[in-house]
N, C-alpha and C. Protein backbone atom coordinates (compact mmCIF):
# COMPACT_ATOMS: atom_id res chain seq x y z
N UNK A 1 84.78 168.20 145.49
CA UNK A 1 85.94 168.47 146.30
C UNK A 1 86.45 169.86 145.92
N UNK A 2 86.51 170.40 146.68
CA UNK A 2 87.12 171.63 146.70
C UNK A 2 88.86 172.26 146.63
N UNK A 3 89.61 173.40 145.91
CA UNK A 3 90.38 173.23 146.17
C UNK A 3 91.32 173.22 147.21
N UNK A 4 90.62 173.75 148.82
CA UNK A 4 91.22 173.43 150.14
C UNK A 4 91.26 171.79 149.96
N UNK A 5 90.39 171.44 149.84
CA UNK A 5 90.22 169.93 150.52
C UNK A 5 91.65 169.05 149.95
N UNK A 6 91.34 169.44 148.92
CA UNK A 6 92.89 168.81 147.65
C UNK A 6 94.27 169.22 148.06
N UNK A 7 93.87 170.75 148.60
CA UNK A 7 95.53 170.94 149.24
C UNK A 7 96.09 169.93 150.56
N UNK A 8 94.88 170.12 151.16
CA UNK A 8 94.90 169.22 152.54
C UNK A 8 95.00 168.01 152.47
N UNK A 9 95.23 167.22 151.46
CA UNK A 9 95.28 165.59 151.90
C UNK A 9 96.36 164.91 151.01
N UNK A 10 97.14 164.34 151.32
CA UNK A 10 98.63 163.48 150.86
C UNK A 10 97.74 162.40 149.91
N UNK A 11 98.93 162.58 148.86
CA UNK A 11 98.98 162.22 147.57
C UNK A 11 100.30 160.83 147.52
N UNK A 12 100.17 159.83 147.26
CA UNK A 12 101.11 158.80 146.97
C UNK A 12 101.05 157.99 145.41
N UNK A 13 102.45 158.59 145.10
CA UNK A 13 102.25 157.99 143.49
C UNK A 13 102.73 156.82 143.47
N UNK A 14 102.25 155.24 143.10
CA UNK A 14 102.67 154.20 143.09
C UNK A 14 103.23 153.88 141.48
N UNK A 15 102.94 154.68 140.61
CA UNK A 15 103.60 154.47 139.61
C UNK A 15 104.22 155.74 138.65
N UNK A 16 105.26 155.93 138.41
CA UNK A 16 105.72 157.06 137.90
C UNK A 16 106.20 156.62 135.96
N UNK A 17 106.18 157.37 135.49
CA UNK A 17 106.23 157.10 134.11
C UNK A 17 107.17 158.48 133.28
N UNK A 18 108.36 157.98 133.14
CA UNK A 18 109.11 159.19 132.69
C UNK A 18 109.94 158.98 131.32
N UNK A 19 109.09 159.70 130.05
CA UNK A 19 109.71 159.14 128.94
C UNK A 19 109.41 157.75 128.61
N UNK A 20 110.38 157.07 128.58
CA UNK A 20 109.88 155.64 128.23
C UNK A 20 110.42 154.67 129.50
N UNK A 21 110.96 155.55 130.47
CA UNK A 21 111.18 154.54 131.79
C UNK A 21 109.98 154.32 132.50
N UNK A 22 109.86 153.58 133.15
CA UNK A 22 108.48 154.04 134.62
C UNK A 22 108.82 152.99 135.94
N UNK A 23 108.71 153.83 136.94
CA UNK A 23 109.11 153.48 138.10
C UNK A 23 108.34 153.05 138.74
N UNK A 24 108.16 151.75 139.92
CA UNK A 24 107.05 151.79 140.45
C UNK A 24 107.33 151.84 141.95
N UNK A 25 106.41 151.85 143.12
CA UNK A 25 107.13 152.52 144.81
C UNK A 25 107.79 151.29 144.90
N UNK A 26 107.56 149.89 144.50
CA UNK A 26 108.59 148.89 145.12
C UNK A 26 110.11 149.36 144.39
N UNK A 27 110.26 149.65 143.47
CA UNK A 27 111.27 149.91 142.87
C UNK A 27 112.24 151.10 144.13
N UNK A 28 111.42 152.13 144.24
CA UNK A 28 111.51 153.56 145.01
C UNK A 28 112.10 152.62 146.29
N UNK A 29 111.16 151.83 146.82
CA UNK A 29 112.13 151.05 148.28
C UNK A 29 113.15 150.36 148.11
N UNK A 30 113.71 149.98 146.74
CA UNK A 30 114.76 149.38 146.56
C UNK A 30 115.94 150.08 146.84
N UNK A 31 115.70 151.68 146.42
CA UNK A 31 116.56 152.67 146.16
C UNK A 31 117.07 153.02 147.41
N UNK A 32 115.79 152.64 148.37
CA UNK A 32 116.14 153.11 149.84
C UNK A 32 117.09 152.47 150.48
N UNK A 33 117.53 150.77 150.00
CA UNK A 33 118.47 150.22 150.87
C UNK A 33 117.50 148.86 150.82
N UNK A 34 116.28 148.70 150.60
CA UNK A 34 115.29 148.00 151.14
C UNK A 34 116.04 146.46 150.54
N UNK A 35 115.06 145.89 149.59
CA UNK A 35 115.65 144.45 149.61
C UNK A 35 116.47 144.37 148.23
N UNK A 36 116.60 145.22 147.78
CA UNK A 36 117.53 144.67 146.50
C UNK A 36 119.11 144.64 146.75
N UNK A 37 120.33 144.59 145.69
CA UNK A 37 121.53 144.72 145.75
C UNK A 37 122.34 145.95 145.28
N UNK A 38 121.19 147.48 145.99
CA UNK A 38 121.80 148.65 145.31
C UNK A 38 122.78 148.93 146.24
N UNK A 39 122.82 148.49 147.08
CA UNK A 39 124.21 148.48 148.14
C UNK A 39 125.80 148.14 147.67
N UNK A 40 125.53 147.08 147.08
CA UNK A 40 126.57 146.65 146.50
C UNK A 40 127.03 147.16 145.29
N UNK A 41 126.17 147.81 144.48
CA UNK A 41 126.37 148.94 143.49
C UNK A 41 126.97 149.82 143.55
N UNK A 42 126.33 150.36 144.59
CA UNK A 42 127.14 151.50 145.33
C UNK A 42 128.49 151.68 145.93
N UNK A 43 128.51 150.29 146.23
CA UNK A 43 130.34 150.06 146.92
C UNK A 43 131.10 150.08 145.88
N UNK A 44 130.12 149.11 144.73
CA UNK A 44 131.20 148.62 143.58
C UNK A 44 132.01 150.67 142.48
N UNK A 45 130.57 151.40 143.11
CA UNK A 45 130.30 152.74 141.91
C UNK A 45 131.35 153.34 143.17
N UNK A 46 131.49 153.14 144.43
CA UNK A 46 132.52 153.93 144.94
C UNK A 46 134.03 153.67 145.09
N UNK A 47 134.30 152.45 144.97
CA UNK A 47 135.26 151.80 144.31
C UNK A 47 136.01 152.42 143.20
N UNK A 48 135.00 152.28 142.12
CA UNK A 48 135.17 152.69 140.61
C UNK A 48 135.53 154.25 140.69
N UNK A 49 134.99 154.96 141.41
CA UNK A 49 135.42 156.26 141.52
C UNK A 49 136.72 156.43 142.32
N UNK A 50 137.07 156.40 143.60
CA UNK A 50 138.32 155.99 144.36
C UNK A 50 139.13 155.52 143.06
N UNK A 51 139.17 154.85 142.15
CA UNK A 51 140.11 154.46 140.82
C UNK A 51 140.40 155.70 140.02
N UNK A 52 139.20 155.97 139.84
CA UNK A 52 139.11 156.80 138.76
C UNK A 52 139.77 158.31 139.08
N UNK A 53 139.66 159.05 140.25
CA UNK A 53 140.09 159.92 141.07
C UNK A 53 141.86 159.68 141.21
N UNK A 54 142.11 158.67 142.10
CA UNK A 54 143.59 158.18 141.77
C UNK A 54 144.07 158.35 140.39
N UNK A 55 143.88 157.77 139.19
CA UNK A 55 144.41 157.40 138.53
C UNK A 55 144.50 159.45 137.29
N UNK A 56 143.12 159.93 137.92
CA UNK A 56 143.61 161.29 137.08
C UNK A 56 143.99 161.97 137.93
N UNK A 57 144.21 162.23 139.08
CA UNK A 57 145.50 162.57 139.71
C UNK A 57 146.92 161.95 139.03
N UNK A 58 147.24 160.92 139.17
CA UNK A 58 148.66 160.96 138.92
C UNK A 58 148.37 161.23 137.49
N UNK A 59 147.77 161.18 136.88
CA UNK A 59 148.09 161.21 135.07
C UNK A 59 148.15 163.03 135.25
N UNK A 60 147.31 164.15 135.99
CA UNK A 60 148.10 165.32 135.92
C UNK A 60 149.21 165.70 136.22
N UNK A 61 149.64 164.93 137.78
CA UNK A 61 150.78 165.09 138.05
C UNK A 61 152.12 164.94 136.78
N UNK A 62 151.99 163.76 136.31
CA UNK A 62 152.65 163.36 135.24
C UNK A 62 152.60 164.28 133.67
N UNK A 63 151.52 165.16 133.60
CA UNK A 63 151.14 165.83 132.35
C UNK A 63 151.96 167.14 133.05
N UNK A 64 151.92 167.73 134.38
CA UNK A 64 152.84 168.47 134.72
C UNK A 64 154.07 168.84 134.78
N UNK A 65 154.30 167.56 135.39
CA UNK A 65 155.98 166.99 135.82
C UNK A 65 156.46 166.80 134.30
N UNK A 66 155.93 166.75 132.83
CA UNK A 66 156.66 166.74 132.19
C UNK A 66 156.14 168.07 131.49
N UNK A 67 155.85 168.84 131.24
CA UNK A 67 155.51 169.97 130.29
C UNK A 67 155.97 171.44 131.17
N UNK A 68 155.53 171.39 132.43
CA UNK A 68 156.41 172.60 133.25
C UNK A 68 157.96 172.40 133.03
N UNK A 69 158.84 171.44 133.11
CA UNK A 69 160.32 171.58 132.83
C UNK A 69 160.70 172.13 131.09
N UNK A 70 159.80 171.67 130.39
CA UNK A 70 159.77 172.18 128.93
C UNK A 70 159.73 173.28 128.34
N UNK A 71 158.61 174.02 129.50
CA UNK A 71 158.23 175.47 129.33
C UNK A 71 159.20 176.42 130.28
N UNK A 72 159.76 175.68 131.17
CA UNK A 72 160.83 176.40 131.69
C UNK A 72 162.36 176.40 130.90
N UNK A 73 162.76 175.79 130.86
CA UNK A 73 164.11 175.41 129.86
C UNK A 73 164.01 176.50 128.29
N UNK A 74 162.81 176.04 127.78
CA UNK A 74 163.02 177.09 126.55
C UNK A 74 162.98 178.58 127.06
N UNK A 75 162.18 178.77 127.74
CA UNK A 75 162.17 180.37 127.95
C UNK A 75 163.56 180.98 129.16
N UNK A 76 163.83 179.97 129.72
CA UNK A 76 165.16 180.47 130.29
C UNK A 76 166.39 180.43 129.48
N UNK A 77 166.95 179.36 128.58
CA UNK A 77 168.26 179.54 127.44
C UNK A 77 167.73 180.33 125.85
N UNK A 78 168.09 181.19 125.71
CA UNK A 78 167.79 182.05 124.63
C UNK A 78 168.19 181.54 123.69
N UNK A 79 169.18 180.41 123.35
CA UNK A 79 169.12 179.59 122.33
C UNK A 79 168.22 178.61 121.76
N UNK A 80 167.06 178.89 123.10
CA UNK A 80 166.26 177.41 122.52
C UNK A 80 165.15 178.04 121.75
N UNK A 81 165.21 179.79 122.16
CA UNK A 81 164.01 180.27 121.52
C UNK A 81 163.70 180.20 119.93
N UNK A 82 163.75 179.18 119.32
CA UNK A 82 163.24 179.32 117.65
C UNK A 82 161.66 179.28 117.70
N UNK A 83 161.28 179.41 116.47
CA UNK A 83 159.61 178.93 116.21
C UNK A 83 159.30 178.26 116.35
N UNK A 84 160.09 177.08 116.56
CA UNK A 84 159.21 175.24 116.43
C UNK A 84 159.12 175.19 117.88
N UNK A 85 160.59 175.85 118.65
CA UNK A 85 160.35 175.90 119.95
C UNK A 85 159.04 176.20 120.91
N UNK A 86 158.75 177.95 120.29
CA UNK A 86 157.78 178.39 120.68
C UNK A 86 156.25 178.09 120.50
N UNK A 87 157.02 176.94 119.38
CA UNK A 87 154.97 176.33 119.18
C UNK A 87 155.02 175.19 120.18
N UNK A 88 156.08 174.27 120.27
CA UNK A 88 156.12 173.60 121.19
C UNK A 88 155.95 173.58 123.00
N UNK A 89 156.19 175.27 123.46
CA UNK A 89 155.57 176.23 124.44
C UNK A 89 154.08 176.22 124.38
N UNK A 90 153.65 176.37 123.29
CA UNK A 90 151.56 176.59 123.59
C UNK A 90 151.67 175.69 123.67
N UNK A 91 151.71 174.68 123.19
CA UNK A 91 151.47 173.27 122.88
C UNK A 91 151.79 172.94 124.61
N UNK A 92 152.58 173.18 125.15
CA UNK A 92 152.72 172.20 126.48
C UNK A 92 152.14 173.39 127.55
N UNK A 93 152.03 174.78 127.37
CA UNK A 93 150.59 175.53 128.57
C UNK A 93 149.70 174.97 127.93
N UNK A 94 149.28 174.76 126.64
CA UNK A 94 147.74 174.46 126.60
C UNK A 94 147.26 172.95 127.01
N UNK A 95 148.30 171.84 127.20
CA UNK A 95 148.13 171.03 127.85
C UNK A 95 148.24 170.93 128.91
N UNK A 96 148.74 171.69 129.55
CA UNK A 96 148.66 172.05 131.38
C UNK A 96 147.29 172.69 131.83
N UNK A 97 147.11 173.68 130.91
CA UNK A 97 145.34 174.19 131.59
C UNK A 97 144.54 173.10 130.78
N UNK A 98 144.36 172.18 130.45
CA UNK A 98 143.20 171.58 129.81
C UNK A 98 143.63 170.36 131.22
């Protein structure tokens, strides 16, 4: 066989072997929708995300809503400016950009 001939003709791998997993094409049609319950995985994994999305949304909102009034207040009354103050300033930007 030549190497035209080899380019020219479809190749189907029925078993794949990766590391210590290995896949086989019934597996591959499962993935497609075919007869297993990856459907329901999928609802359950989009679910779980829809949660997960919600829930770190409001937890920034909330990491905001309290550390922006903190960092505003000290740097606007010039009495609040001491050192403990101003460490307490990084301390609440560096929890706003993280």
């Amino acid at each position: 066989m030549s190497a035209n001939d080899y380019k020219n003709q479809t190749h189907v791998i029925s078993h794949l072997e990766v590391g210590n997993e290995s896949i086989t094409s019934g597996y591959m049609d499962d993935l497609k929708g075919g007869k297993s319950s990856m459907n329901d995985m999928n609802e359950a994994l989009d679910s779980f995300s829809i949660f997960m999305l919600t829930s770190n949304c409001v937890l920034s909102l909330m990491i905001c809503g309290g550390n922006i009034p903190v960092v505003v207040s000290i740097i606007s009354f010039k009495s609040l400016r001491t050192v403990s103050n101003m460490f307490l300033v990084s301390l609440a930007v560096a929890d706003i950009l993280i």
